[in-house]
Protein backbone atom coordinates (compact mmCIF):
# COMPACT_ATOMS: atom_id res chain seq x y z
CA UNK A 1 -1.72 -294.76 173.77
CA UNK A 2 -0.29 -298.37 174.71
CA UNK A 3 -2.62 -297.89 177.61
CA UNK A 4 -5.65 -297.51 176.12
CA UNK A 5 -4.95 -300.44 173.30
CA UNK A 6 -4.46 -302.85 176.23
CA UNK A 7 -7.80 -301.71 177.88
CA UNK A 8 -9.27 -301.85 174.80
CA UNK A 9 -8.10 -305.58 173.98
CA UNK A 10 -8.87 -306.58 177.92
CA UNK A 11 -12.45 -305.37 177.82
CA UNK A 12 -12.95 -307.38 174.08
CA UNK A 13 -11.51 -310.26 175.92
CA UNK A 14 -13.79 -309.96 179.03
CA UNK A 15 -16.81 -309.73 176.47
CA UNK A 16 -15.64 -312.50 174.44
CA UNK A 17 -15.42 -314.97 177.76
CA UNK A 18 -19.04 -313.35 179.10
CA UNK A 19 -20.55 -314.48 175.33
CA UNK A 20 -18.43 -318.28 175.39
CA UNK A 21 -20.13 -318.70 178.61
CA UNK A 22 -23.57 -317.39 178.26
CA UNK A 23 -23.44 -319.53 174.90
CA UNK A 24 -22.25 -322.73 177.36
CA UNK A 25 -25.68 -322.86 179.20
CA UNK A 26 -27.48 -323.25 175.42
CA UNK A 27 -26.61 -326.65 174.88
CA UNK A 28 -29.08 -329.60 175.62
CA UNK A 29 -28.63 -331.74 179.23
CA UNK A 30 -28.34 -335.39 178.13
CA UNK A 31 -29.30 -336.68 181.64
CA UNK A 32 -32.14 -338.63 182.05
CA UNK A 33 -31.75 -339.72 178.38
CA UNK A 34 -31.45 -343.98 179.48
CA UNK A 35 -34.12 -345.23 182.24
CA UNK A 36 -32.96 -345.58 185.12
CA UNK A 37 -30.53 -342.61 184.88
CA UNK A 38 -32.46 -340.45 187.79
CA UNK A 39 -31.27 -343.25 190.48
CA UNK A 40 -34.52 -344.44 191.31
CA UNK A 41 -35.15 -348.31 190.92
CA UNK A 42 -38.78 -347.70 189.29
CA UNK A 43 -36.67 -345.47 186.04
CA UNK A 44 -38.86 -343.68 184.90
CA UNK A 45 -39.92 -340.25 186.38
CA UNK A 46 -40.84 -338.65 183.34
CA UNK A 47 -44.39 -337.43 184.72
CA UNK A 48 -42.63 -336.90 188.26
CA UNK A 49 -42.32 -333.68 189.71
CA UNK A 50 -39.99 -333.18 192.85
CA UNK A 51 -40.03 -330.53 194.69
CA UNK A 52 -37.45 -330.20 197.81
CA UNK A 53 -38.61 -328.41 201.19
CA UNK A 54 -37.62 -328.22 205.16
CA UNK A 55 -40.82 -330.16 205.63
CA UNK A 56 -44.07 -331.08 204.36
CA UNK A 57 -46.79 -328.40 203.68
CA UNK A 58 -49.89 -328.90 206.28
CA UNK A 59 -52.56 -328.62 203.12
CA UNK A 60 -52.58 -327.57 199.60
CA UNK A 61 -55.29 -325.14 200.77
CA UNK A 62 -53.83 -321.08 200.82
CA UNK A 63 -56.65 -320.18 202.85
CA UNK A 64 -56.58 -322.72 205.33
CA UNK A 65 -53.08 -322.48 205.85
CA UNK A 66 -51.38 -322.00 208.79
CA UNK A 67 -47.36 -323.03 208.20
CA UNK A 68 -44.50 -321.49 206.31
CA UNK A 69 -44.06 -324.63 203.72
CA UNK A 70 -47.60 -324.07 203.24
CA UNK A 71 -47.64 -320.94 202.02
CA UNK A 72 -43.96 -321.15 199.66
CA UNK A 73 -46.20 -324.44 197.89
CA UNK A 74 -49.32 -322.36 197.40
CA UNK A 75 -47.32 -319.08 196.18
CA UNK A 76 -45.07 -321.17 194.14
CA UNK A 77 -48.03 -322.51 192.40
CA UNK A 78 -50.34 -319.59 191.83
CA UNK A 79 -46.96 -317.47 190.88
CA UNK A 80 -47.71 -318.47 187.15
CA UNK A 81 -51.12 -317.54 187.05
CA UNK A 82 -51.01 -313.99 188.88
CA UNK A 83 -48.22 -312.68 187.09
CA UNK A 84 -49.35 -312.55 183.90
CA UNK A 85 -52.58 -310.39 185.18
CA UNK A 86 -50.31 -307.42 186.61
């Protein structure tokens, strides 16, 4: 019986921790809350949009492409739109 009280209080324990920490990632960033904070000299990238890559895509074009980083830009961006139509 001792055996099945500890695995008992073990799995409330793991499911207490999995809740604390799925609860962690609900709190609000604070970065980027002074200008200046993104380490750019300009401040403010509020309308910015960075996007990291191996390299620069060819065109913006899908069906002109010919590249790799082409094609992970142009499925990237149409993701949005032709998922919510399947």
């Amino acid at each position: 019986m001792t055996k099945l009280n500890t695995l008992r209080r073990g799995v409330a324990v793991a499911a207490a921790v999995t809740l604390l920490a799925g609860f962690g990632g609900c709190v609000q960033s604070q970065r980027n809350s002074s200008p200046g904070a993104s380490g750019e000299a300009g401040g403010d990238t509020k309308d910015t949009f960075v996007f990291a890559a191996s390299s620069d895509p060819v065109m913006l074009d899908p069906a002109m492409a010919s590249d790799g980083e082409t094609f992970r830009v142009a499925r990237q961006q149409f993701e949005g739109l032709l998922a919510a139509s399947c």
